[in-house]
N, C-alpha and C. Protein backbone atom coordinates (compact mmCIF):
# COMPACT_ATOMS: atom_id res chain seq x y z
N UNK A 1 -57.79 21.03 117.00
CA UNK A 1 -58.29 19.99 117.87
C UNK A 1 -58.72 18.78 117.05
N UNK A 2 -59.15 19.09 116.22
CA UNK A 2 -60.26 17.96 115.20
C UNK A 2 -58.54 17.46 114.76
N UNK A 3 -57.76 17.69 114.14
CA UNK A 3 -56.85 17.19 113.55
C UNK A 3 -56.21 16.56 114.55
N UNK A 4 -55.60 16.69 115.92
CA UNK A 4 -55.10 15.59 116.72
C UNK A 4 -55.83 14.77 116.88
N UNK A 5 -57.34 15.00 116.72
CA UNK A 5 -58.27 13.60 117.36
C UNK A 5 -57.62 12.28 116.08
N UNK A 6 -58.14 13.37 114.87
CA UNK A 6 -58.05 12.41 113.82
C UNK A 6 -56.48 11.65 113.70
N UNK A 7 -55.84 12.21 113.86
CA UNK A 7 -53.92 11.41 114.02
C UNK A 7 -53.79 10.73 115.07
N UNK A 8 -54.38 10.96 116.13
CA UNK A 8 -54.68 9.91 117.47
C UNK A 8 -55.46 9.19 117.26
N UNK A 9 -56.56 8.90 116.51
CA UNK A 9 -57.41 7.94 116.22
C UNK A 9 -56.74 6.96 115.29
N UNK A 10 -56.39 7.67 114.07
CA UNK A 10 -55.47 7.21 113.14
C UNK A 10 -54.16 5.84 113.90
N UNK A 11 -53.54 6.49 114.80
CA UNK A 11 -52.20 5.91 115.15
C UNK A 11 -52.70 4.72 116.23
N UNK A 12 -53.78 4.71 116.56
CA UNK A 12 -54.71 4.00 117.54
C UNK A 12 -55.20 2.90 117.00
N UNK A 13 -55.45 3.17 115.33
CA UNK A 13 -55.75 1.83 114.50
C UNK A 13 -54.36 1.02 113.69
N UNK A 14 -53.50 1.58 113.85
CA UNK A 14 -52.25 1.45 113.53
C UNK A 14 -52.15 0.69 114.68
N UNK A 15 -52.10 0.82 115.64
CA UNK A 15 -51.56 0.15 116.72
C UNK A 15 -52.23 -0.94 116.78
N UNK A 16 -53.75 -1.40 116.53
CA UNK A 16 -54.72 -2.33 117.06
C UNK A 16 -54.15 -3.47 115.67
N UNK A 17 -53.96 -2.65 114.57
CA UNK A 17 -53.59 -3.84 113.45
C UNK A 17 -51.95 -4.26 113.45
N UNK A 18 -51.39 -3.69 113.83
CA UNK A 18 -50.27 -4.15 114.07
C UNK A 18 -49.85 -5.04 115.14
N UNK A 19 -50.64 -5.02 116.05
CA UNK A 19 -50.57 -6.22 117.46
C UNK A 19 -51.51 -7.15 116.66
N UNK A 20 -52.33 -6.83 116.03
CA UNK A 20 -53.64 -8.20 115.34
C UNK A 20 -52.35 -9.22 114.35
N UNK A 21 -51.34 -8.16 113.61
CA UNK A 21 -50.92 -8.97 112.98
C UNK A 21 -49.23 -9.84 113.04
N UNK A 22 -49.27 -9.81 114.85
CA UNK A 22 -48.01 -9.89 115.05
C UNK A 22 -48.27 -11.83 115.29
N UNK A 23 -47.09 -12.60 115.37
CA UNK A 23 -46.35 -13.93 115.41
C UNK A 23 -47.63 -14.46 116.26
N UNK A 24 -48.18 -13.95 117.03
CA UNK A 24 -49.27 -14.87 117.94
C UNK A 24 -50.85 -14.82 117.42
N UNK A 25 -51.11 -15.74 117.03
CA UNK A 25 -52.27 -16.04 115.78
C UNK A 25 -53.83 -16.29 116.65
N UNK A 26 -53.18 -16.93 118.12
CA UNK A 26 -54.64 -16.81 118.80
C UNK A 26 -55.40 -15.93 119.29
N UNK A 27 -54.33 -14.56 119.42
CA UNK A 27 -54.92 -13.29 120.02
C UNK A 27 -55.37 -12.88 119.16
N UNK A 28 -55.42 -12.75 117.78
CA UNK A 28 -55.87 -11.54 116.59
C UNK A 28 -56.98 -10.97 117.32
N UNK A 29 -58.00 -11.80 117.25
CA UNK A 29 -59.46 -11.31 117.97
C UNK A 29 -59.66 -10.29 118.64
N UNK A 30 -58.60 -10.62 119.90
CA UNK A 30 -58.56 -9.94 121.05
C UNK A 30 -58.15 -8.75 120.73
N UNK A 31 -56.75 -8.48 119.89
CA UNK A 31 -56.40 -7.44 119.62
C UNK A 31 -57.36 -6.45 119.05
N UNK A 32 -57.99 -6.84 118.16
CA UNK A 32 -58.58 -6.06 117.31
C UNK A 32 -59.83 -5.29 118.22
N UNK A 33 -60.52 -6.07 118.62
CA UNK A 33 -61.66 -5.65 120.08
C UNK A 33 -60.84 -5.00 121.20
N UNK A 34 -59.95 -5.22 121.41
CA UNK A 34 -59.21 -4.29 122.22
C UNK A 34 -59.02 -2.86 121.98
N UNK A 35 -58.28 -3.23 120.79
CA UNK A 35 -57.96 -1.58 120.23
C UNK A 35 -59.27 -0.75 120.00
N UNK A 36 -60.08 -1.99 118.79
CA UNK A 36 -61.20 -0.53 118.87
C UNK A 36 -61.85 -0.07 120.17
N UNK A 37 -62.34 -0.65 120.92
CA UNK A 37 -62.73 -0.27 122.05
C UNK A 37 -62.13 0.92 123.30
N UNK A 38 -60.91 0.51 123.09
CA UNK A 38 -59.58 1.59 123.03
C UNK A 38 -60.20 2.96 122.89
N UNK A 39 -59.87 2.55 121.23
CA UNK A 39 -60.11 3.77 120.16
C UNK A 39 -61.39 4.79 120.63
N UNK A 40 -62.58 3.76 120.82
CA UNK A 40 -63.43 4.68 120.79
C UNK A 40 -63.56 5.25 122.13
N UNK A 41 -63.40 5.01 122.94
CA UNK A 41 -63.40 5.12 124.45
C UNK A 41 -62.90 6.70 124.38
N UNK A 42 -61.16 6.41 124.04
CA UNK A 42 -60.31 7.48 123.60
C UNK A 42 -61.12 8.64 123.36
N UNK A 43 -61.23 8.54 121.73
CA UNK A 43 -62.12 9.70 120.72
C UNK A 43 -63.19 10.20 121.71
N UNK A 44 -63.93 9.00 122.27
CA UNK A 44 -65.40 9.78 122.77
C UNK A 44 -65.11 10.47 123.76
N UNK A 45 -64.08 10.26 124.48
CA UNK A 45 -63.89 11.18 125.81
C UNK A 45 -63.07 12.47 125.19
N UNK A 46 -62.55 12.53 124.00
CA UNK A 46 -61.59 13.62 124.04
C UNK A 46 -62.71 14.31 123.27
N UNK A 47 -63.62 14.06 122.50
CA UNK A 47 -65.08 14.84 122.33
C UNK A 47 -65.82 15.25 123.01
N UNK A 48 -66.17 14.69 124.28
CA UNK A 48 -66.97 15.03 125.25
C UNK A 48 -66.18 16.57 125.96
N UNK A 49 -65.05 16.08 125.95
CA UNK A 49 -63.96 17.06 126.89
C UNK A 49 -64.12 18.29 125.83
N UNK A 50 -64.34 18.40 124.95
CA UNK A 50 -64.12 19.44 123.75
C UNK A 50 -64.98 20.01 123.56
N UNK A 51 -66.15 19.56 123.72
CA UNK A 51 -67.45 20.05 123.98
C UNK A 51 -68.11 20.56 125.11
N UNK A 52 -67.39 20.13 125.96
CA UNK A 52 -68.35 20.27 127.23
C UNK A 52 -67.02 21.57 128.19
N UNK A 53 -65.87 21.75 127.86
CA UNK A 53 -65.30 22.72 128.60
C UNK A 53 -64.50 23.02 127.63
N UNK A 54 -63.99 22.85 126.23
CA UNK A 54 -63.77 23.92 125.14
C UNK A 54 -64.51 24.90 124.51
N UNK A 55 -65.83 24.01 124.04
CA UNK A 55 -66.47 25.14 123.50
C UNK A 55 -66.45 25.09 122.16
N UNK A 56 -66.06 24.02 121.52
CA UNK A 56 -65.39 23.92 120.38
C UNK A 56 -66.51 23.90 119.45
N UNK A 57 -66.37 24.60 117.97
CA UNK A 57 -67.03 24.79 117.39
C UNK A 57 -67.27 23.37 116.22
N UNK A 58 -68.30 22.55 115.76
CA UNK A 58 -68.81 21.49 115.48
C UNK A 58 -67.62 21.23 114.16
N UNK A 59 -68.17 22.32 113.48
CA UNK A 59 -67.94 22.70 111.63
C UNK A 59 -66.23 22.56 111.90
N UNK A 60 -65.85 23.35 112.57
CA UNK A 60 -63.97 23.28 112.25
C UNK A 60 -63.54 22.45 112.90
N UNK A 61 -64.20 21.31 114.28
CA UNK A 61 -63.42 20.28 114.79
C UNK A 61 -63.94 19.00 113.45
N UNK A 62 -65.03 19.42 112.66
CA UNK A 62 -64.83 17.84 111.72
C UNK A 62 -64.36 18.42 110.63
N UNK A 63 -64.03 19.46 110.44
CA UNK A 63 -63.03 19.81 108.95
C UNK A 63 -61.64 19.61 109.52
N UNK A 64 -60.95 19.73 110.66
CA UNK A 64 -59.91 19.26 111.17
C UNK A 64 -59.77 17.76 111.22
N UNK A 65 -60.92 17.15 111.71
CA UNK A 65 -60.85 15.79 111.71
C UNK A 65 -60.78 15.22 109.91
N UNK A 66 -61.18 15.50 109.04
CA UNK A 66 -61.65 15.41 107.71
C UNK A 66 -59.92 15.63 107.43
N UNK A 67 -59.14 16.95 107.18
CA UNK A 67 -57.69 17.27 106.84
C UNK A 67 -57.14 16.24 107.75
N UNK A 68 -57.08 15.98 108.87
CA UNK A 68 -55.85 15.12 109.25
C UNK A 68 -56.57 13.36 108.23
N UNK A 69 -57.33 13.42 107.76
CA UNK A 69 -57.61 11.45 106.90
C UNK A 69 -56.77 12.00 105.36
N UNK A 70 -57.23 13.23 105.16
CA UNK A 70 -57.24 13.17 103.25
C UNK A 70 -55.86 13.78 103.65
N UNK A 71 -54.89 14.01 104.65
CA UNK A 71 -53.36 14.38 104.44
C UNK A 71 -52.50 13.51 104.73
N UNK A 72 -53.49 12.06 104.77
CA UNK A 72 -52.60 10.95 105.71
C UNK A 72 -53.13 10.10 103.98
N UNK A 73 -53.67 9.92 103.65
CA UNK A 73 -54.26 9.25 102.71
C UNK A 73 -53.48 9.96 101.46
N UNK A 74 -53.04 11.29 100.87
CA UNK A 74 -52.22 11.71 100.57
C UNK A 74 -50.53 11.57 100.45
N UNK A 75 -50.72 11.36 101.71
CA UNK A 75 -49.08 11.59 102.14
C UNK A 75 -48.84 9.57 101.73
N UNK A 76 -49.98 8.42 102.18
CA UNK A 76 -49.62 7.76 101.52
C UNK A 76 -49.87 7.10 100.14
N UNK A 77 -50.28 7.79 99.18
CA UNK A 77 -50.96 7.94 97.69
C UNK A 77 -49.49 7.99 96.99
N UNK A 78 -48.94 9.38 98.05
CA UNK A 78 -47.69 9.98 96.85
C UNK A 78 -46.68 8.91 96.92
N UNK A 79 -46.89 8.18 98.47
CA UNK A 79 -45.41 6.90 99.04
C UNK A 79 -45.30 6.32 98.07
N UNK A 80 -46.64 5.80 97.51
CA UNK A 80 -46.68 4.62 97.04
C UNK A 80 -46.57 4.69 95.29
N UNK A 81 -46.78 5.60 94.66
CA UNK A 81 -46.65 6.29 93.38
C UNK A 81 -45.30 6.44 93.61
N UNK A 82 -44.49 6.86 94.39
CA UNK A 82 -43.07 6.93 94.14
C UNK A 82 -42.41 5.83 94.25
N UNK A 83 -42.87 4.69 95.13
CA UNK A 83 -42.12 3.47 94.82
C UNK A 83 -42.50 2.73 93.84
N UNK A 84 -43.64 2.47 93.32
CA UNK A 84 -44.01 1.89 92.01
C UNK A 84 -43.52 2.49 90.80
């Protein structure tokens, strides 16, 4: 569970910086307040939901959340060591 939050959160800020940094220069703002707001809206409800009718245990939904950053942060460490 902790690991989809974290790759859905992840792909959620991907999305907010990638509209921030597209051809239209007056929206950046917007984008960026958009997405996070998005984002957190997202996360907090899929926590609430996890807690309140999963049952989910604290310790393994933030060590899931924790593995899905340091396997994404990884996965782009090695990208970038191999193209340099």
């Amino acid at each position: 569970m902790g690991a989809f939050l974290g790759i859905g959160n992840f792909q959620l800020i991907a999305w907010a910086v990638l509209r921030a940094m597209g051809p239209e220069r007056s929206n950046r703002p917007r984008y960026l307040w958009k997405g996070s707001l998005l984002r957190l809206l997202l996360v907090g409800l899929a926590f609430f939901l996890a807690f309140r009718y999963l049952h989910v245990n604290l310790f393994v939904l933030a060590f899931g959340l924790l593995f899905a950053q340091f396997m994404i942060l990884i996965l782009l460490v090695a990208k970038g060591a191999k193209a340099g």
